[in-house]
N, C-alpha and C. Protein backbone atom coordinates (compact mmCIF):
# COMPACT_ATOMS: atom_id res chain seq x y z
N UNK A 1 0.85 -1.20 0.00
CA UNK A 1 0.00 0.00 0.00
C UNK A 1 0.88 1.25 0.00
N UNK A 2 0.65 1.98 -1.11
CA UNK A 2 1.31 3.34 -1.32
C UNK A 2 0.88 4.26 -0.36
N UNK A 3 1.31 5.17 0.42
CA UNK A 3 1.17 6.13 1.40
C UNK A 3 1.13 7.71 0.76
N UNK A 4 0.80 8.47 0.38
CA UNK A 4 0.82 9.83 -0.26
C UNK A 4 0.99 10.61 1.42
N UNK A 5 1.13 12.18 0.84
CA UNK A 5 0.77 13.18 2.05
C UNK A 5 -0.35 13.81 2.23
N UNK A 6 -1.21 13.10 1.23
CA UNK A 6 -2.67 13.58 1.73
C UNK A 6 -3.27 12.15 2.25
N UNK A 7 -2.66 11.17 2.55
CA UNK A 7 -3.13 10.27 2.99
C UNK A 7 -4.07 10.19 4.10
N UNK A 8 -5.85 10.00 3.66
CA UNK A 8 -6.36 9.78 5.30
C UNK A 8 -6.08 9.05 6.32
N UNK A 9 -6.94 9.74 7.23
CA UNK A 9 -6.26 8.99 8.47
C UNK A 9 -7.91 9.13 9.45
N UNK A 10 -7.62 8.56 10.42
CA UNK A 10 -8.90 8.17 11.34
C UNK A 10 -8.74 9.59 12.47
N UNK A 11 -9.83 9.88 12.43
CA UNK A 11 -9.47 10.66 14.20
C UNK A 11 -8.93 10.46 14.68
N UNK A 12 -8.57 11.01 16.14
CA UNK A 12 -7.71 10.69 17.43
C UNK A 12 -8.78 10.92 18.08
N UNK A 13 -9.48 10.09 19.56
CA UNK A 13 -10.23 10.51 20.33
C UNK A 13 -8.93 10.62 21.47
N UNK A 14 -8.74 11.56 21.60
CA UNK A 14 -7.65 12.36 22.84
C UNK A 14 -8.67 12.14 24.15
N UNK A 15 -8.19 11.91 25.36
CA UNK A 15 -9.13 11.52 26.75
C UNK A 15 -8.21 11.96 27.58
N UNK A 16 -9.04 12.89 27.85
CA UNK A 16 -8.14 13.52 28.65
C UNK A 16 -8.42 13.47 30.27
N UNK A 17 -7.97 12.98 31.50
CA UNK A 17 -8.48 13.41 32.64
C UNK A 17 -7.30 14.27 33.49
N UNK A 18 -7.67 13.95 34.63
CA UNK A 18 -7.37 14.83 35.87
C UNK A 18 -7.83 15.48 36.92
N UNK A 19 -7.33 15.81 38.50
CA UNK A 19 -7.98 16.27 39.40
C UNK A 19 -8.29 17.68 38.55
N UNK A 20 -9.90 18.13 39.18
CA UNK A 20 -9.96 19.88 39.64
C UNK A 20 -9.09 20.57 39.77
N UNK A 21 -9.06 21.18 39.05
CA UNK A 21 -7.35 22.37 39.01
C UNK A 21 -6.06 22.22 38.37
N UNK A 22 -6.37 20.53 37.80
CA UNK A 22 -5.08 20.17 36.95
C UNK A 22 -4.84 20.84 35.84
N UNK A 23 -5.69 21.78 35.08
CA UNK A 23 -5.57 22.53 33.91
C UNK A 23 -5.86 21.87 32.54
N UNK A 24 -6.54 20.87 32.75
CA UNK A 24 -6.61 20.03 31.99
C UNK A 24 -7.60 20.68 30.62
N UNK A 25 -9.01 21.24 31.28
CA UNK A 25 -10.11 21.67 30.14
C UNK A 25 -9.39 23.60 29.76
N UNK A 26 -8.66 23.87 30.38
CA UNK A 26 -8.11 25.29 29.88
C UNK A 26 -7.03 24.48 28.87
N UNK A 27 -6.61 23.50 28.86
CA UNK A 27 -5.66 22.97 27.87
C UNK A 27 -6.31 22.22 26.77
N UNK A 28 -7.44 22.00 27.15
CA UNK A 28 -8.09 21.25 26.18
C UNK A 28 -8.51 22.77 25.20
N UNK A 29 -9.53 23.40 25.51
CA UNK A 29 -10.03 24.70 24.85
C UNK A 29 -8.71 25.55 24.56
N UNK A 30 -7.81 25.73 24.65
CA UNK A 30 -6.14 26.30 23.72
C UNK A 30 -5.95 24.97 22.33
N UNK A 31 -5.71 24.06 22.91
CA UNK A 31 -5.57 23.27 21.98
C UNK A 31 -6.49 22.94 21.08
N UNK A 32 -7.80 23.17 21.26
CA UNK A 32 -9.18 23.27 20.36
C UNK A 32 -8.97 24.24 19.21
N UNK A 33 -8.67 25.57 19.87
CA UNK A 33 -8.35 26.89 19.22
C UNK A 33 -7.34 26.77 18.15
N UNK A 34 -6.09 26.26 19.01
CA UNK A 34 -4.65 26.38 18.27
C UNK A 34 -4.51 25.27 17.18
N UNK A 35 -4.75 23.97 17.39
CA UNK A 35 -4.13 23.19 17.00
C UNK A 35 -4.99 21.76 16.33
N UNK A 36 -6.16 22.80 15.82
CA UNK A 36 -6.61 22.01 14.71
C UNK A 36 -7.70 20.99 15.18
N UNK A 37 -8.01 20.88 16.86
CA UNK A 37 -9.19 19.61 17.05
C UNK A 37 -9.93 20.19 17.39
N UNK A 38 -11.14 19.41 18.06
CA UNK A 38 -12.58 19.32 18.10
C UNK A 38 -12.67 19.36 19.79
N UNK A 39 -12.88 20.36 20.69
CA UNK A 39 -12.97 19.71 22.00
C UNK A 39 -14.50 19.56 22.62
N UNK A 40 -14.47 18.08 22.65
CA UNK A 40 -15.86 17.66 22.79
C UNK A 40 -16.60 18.19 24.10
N UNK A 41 -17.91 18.69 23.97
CA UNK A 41 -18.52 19.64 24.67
C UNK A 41 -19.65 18.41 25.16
N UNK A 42 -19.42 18.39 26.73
CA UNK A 42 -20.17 17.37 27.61
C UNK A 42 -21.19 17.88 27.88
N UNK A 43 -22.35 16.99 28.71
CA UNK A 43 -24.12 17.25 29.11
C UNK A 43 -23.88 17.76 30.35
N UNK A 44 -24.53 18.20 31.17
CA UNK A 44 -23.93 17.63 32.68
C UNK A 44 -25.45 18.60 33.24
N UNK A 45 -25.93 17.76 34.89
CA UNK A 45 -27.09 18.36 35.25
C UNK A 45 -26.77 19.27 36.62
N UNK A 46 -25.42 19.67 36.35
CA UNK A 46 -25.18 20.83 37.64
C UNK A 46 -25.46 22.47 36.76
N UNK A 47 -25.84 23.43 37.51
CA UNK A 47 -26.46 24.32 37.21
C UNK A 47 -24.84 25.40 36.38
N UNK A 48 -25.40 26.21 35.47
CA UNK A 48 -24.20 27.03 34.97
C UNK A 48 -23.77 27.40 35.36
N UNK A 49 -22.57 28.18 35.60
CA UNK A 49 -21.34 28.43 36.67
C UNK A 49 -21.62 30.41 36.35
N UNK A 50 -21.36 31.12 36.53
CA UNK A 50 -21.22 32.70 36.13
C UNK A 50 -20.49 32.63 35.10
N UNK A 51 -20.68 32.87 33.62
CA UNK A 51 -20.07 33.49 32.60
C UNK A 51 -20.36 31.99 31.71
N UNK A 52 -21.05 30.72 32.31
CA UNK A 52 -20.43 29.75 30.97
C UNK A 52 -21.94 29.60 30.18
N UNK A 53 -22.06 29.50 28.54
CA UNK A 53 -22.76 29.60 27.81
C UNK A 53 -23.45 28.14 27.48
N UNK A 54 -24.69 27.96 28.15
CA UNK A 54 -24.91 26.63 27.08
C UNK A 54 -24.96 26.11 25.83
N UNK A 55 -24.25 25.23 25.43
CA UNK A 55 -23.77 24.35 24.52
C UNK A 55 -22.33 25.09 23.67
N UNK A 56 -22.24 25.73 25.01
CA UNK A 56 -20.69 26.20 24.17
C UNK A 56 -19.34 25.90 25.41
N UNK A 57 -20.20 25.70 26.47
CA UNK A 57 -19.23 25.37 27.87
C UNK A 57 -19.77 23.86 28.12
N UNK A 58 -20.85 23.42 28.32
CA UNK A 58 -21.54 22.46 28.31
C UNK A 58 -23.10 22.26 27.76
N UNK A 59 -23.38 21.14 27.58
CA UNK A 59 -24.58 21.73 27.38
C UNK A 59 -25.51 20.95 28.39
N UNK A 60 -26.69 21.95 29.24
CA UNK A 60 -26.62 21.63 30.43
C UNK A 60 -28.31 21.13 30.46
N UNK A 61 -28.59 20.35 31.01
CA UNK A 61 -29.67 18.89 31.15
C UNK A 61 -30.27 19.44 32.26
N UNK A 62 -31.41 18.59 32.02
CA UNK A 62 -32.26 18.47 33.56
C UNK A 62 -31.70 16.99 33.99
N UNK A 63 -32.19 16.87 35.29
CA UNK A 63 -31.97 15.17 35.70
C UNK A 63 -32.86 14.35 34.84
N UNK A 64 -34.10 14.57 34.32
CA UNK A 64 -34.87 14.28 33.31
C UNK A 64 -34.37 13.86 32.30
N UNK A 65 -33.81 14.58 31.32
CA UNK A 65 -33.39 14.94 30.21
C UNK A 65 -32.40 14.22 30.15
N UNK A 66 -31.42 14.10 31.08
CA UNK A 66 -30.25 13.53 30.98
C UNK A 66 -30.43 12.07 31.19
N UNK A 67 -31.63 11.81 31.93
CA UNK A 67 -31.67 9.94 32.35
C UNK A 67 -32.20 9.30 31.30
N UNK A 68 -33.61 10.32 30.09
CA UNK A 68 -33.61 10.13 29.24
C UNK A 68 -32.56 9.34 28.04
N UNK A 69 -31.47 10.22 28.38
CA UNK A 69 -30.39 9.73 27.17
C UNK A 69 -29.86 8.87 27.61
N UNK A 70 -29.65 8.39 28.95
CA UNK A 70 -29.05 7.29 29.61
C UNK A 70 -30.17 5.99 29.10
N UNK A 71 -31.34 6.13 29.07
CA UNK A 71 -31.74 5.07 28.63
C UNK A 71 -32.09 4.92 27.01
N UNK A 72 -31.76 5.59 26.41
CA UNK A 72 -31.63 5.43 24.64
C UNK A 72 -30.53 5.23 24.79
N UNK A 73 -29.16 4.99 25.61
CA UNK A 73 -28.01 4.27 25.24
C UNK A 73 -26.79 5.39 24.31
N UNK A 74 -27.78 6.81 24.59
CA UNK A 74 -26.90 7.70 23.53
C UNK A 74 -25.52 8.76 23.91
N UNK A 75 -24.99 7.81 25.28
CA UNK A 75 -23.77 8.13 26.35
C UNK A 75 -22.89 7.42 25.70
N UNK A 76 -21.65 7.63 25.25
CA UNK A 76 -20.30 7.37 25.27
C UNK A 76 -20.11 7.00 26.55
N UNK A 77 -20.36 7.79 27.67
CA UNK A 77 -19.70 7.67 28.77
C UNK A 77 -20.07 8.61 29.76
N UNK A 78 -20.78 7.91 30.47
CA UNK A 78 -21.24 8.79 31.70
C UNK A 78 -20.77 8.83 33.46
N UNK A 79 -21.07 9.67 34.14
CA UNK A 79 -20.75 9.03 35.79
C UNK A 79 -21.52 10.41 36.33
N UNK A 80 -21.13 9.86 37.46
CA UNK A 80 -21.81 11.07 38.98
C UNK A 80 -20.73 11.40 39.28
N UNK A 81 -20.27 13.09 39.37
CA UNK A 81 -19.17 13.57 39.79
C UNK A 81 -19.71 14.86 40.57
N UNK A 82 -19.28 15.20 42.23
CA UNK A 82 -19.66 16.02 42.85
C UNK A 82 -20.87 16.15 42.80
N UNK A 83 -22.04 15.13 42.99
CA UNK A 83 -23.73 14.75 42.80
C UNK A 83 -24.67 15.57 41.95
N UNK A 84 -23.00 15.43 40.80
CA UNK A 84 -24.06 15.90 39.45
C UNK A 84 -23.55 15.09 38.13
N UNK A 85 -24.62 14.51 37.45
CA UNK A 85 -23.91 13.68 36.49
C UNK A 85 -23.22 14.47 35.12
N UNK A 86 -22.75 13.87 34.35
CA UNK A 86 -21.61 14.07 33.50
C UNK A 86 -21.71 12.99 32.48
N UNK A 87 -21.54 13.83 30.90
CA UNK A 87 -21.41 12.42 29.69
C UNK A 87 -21.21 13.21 28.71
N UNK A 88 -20.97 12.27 27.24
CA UNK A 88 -20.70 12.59 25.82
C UNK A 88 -20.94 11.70 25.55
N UNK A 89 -22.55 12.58 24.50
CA UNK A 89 -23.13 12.26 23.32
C UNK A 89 -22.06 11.19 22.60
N UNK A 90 -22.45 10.05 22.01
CA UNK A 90 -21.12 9.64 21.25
C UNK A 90 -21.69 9.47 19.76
N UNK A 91 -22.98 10.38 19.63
CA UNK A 91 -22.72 10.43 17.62
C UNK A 91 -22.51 11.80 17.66
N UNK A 92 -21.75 12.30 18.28
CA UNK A 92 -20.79 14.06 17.92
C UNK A 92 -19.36 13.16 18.21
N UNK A 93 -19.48 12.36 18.57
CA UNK A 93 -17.56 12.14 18.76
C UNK A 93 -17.69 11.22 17.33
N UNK A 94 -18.13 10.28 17.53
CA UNK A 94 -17.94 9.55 15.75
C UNK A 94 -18.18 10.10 14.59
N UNK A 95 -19.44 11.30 14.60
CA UNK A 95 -18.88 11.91 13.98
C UNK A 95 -18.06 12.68 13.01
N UNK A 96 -17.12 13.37 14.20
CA UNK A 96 -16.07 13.78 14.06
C UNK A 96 -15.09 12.99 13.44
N UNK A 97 -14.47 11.79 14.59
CA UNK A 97 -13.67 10.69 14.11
C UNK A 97 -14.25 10.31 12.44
N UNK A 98 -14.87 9.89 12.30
CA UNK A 98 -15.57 9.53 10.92
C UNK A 98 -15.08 10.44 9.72
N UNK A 99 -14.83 11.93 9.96
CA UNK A 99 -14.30 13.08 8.77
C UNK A 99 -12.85 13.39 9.41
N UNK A 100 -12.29 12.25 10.11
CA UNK A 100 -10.74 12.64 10.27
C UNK A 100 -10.36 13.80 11.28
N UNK A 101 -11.35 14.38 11.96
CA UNK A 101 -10.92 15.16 12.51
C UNK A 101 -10.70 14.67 14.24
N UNK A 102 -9.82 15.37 14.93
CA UNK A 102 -9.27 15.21 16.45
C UNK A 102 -9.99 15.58 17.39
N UNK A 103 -10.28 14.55 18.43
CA UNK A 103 -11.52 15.13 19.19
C UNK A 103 -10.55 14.91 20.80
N UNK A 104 -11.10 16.14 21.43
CA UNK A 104 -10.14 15.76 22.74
C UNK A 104 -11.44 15.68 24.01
N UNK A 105 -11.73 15.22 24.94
CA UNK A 105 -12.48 15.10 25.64
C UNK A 105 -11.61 15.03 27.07
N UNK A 106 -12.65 15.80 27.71
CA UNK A 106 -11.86 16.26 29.22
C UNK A 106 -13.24 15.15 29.92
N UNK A 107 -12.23 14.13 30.49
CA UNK A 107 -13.78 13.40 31.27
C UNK A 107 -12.78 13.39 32.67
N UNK A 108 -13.62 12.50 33.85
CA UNK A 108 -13.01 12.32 35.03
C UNK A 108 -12.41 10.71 34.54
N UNK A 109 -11.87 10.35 35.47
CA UNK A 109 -11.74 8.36 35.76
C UNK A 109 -12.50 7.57 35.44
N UNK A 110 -13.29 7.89 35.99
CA UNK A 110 -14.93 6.73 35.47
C UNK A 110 -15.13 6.95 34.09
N UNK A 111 -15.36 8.08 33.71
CA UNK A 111 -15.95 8.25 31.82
C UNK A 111 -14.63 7.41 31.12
N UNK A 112 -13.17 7.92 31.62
CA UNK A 112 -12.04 7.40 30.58
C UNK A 112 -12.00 5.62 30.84
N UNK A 113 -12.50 5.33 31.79
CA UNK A 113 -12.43 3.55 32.26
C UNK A 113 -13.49 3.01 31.34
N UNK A 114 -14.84 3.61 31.16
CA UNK A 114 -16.08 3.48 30.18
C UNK A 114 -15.63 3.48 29.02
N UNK A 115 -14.74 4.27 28.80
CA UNK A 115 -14.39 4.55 26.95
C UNK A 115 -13.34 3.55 26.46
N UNK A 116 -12.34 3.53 27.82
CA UNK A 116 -11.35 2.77 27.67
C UNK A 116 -11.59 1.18 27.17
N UNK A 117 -13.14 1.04 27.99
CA UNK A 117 -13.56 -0.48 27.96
C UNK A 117 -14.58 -0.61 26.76
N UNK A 118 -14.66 0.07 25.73
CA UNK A 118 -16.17 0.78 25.24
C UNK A 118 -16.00 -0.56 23.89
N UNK A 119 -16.82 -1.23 23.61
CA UNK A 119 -16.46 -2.34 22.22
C UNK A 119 -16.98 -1.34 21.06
N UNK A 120 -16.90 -0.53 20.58
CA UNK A 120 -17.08 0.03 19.54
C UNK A 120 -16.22 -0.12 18.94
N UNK A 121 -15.86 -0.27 17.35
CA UNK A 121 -14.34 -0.60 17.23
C UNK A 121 -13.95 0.82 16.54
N UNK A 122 -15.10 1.43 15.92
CA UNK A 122 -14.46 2.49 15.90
C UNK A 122 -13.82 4.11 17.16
N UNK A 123 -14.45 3.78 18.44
CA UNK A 123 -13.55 4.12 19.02
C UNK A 123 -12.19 3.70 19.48
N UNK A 124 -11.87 2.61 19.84
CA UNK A 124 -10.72 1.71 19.69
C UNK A 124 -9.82 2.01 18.69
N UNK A 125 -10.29 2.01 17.60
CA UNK A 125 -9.50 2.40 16.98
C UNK A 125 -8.63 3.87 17.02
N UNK A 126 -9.60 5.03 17.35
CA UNK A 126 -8.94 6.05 17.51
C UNK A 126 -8.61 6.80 18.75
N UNK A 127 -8.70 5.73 20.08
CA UNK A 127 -8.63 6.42 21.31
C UNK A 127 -6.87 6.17 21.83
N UNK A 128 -7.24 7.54 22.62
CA UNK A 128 -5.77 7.61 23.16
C UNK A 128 -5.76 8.52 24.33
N UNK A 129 -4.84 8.63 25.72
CA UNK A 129 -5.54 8.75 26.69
C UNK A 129 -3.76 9.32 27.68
N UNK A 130 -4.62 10.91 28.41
CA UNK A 130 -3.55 11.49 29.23
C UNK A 130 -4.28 11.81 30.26
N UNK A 131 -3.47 11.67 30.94
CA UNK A 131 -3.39 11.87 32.55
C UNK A 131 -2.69 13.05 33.09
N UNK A 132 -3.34 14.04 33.63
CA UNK A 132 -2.92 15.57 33.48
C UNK A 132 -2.70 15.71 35.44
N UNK A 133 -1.50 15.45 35.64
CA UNK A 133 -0.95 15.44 37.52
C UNK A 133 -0.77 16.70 37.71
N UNK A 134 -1.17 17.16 38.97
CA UNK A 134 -0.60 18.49 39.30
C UNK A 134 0.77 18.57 39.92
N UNK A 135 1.67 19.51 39.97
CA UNK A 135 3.03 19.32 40.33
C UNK A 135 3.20 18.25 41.75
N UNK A 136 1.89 19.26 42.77
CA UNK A 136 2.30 19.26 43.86
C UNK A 136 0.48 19.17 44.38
N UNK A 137 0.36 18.61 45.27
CA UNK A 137 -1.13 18.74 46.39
C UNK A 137 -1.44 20.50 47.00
N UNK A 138 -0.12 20.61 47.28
CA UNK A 138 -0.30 22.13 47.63
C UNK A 138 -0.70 23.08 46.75
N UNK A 139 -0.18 23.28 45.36
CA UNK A 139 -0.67 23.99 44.34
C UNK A 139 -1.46 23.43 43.75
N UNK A 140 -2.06 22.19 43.74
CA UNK A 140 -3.43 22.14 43.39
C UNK A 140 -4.48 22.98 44.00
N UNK A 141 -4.21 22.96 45.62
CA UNK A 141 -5.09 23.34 46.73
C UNK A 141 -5.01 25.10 46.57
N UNK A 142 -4.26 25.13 45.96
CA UNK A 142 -3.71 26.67 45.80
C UNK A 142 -4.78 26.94 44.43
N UNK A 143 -4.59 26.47 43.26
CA UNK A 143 -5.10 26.53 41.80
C UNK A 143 -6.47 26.79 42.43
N UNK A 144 -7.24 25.77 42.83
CA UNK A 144 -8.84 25.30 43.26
C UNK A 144 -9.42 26.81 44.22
N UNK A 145 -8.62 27.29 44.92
CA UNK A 145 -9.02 28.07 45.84
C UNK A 145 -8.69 29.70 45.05
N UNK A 146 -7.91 30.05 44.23
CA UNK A 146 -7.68 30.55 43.50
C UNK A 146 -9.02 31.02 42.24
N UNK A 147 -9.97 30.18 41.70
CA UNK A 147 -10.44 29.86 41.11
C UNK A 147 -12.08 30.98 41.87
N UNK A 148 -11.78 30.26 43.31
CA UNK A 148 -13.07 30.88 44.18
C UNK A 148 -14.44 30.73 43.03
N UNK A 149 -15.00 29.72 43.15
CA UNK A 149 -15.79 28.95 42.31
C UNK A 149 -16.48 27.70 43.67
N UNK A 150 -16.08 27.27 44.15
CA UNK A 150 -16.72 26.57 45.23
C UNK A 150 -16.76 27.18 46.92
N UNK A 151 -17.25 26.42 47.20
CA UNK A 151 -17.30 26.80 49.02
C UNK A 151 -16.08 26.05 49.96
N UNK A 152 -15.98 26.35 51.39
CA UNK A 152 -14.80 25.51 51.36
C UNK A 152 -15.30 23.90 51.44
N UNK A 153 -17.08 23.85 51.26
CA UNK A 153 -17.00 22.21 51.86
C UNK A 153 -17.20 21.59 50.61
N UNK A 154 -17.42 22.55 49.39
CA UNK A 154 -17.29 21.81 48.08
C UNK A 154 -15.82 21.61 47.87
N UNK A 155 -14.64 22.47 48.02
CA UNK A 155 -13.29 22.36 48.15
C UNK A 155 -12.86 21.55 48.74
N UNK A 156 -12.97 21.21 49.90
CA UNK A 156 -12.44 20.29 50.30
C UNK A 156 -12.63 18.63 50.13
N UNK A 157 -14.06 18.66 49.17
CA UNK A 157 -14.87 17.63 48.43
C UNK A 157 -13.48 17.43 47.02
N UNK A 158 -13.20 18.29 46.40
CA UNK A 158 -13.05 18.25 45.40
C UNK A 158 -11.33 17.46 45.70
N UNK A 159 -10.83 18.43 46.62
CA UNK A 159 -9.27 18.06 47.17
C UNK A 159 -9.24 16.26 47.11
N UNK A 160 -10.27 15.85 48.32
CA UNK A 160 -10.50 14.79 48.60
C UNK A 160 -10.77 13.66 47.37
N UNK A 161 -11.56 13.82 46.42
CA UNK A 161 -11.76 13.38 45.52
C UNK A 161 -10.33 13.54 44.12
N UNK A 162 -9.44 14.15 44.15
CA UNK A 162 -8.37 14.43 44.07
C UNK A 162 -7.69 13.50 44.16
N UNK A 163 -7.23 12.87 45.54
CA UNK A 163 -6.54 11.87 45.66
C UNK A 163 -6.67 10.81 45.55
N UNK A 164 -8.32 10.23 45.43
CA UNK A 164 -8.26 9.32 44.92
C UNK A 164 -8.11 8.78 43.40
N UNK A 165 -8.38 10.37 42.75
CA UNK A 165 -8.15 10.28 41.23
C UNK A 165 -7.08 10.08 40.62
N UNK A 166 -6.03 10.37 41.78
CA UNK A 166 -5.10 10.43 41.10
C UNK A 166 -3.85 9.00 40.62
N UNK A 167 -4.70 8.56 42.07
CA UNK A 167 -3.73 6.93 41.81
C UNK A 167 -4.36 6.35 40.48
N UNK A 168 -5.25 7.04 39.87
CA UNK A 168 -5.46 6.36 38.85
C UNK A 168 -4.39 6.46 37.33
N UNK A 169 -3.24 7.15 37.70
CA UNK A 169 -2.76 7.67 36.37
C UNK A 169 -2.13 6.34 35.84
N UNK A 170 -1.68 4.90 36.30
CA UNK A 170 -0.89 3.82 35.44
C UNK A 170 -1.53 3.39 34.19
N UNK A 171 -3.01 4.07 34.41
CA UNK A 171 -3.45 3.43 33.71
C UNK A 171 -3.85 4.12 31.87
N UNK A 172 -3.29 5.37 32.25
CA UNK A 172 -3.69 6.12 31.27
C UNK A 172 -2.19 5.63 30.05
N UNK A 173 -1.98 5.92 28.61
CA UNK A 173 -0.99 5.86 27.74
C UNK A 173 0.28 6.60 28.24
N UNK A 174 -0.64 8.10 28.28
CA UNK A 174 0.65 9.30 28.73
C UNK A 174 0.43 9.88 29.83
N UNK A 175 1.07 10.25 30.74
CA UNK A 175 1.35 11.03 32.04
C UNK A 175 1.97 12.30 31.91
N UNK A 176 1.10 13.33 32.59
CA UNK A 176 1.68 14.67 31.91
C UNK A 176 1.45 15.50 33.40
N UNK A 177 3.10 15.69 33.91
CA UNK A 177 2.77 16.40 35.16
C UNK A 177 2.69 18.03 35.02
N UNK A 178 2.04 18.82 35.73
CA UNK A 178 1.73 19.81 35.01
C UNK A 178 2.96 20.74 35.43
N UNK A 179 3.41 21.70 34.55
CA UNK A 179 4.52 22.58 35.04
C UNK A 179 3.48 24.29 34.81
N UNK A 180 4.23 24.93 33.58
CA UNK A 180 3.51 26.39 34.01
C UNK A 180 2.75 26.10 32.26
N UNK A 181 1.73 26.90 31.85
CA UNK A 181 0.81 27.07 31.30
C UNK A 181 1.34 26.43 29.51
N UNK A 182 2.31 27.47 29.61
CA UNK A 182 3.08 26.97 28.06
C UNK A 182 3.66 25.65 27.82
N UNK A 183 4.01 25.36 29.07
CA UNK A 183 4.98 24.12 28.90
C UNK A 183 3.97 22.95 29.10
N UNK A 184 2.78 23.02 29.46
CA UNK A 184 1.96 22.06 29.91
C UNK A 184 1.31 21.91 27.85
N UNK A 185 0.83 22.90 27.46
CA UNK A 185 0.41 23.10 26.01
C UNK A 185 1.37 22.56 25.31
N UNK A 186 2.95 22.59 25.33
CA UNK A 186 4.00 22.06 24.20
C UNK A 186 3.75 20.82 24.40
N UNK A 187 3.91 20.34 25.68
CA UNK A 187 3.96 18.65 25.26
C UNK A 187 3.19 18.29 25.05
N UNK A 188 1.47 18.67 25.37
CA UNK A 188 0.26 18.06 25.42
C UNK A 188 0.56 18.26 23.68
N UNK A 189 0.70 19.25 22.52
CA UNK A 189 0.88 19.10 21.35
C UNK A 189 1.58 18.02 20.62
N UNK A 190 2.98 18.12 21.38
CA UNK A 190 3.86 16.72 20.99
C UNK A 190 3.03 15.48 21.06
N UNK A 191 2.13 15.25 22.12
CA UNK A 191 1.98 13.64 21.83
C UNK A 191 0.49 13.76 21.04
N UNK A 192 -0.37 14.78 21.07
CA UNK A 192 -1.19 14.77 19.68
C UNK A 192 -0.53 15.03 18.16
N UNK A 193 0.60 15.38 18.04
CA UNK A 193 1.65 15.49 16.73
C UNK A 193 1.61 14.04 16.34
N UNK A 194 2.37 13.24 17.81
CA UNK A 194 3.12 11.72 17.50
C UNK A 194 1.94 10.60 16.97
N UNK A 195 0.23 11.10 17.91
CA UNK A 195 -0.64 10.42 17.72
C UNK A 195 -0.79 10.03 16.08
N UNK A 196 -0.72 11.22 15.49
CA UNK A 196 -0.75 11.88 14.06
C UNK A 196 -0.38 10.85 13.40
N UNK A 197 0.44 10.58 13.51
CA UNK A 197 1.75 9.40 12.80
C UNK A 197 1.94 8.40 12.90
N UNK A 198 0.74 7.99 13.45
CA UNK A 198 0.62 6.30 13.99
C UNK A 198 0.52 6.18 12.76
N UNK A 199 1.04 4.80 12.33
CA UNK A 199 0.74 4.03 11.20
C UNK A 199 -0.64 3.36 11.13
N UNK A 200 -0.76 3.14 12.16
CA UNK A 200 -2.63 2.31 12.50
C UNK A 200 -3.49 2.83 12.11
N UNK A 201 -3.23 4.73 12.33
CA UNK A 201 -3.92 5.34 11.79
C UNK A 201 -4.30 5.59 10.22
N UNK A 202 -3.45 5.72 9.42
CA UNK A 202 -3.40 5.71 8.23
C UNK A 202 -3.95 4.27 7.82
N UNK A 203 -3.64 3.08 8.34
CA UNK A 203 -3.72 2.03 7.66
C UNK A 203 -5.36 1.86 7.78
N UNK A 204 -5.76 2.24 8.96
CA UNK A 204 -7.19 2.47 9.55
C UNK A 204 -8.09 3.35 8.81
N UNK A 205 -7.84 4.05 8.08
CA UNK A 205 -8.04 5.31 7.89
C UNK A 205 -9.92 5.14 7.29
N UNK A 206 -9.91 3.96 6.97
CA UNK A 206 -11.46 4.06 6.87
C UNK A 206 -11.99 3.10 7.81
N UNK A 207 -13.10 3.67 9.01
CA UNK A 207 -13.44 3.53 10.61
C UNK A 207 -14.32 2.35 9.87
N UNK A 208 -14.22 1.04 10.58
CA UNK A 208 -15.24 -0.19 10.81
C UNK A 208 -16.76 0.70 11.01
């Protein structure tokens, strides 16, 4: 099989997690902007935050609405995070994948374990998966409070929930500890560059 440079290629579903404050969805939305992908925009039934736009920050459900889609089966990947649920639509991510384009999704542990395990083969085929650490516990606790967006007993919810998220990183492809804003964006680019160049991809290039 001859290879050209316009050769298609399959999406990348990029999965991205991390604690609260890891910088993970401010890196996702730069890299949306900058660098050519799709950053997939989740349901979720917690109320809008000051300044975020529905269906452009999330797009935001009743408990109704949302259990609805849980039972048409039309979740990629859902969970309960801080006793509000959380998911992605998965015919906006295939989609995407389907016209070649890069989709990055900011989920918690539970959604990336769902996707991770998901038999679709066309996600399989194009998933790939980072784990976004904060340097330190202290400057997380610093980032989160910084933010002044919760209370301290949602904060200290979130801290808490933190650590248990975090032993989850062996399981992700790449591990990306966070340093300062730019340097967290270069590498997160490098390994969507390298994704680029999988051969699987190209050879894949038309999704089961």
């Amino acid at each position: 099989m001859q290879v050209t440079a316009n050769q298609p290629r399959t999406g990348i579903l990029l999965v991205i997690s991390g604690p609260s404050g890891s910088g993970k969805t401010t890196l996702c939305r730069r890299m949306a902007a900058e660098a050519g992908c799709t950053h997939s925009i989740s349901c979720t039934t917690r109320p809008p935050r000051e300044g975020e736009i529905n269906g452009q920050d999330y797009h935001f459900l009743s408990m109704h609405e949302f259990e609805e889609k849980i039972a048409m089966g039309e979740f990629l990947e859902y969970a309960r995070v801080h006793d509000h649920l959380y998911g992605t639509l998965k015919s906006s991510v295939l989609e995407c994948l389907h016209k070649g384009t890069d989709v990055l999704m900011d989920v918690d542990v539970q959604g990336a374990a769902l996707i991770r395990n998901c038999n679709d083969a066309a996600i399989q085929v194009s998933r790939s998966d980072v784990f976004v650490l904060p340097p330190s516990m202290s400057e997380l606790e610093s980032r989160l409070r910084g933010r002044k967006t919760e209370t301290e007993a949602e904060l200290r919810l979130r801290i808490n929930n933190a650590n248990v998220e975090m032993q989850c990183w062996p399981a992700y492809q790449y591990t990306l500890i966070s340093r300062t804003p730019e340097e967290d964006f270069a590498r997160l680019a490098a390994i969507i560059e390298a994704e680029r160049m999988r051969s699987s991809r190209l050879l894949s290039a038309k999704l089961p």
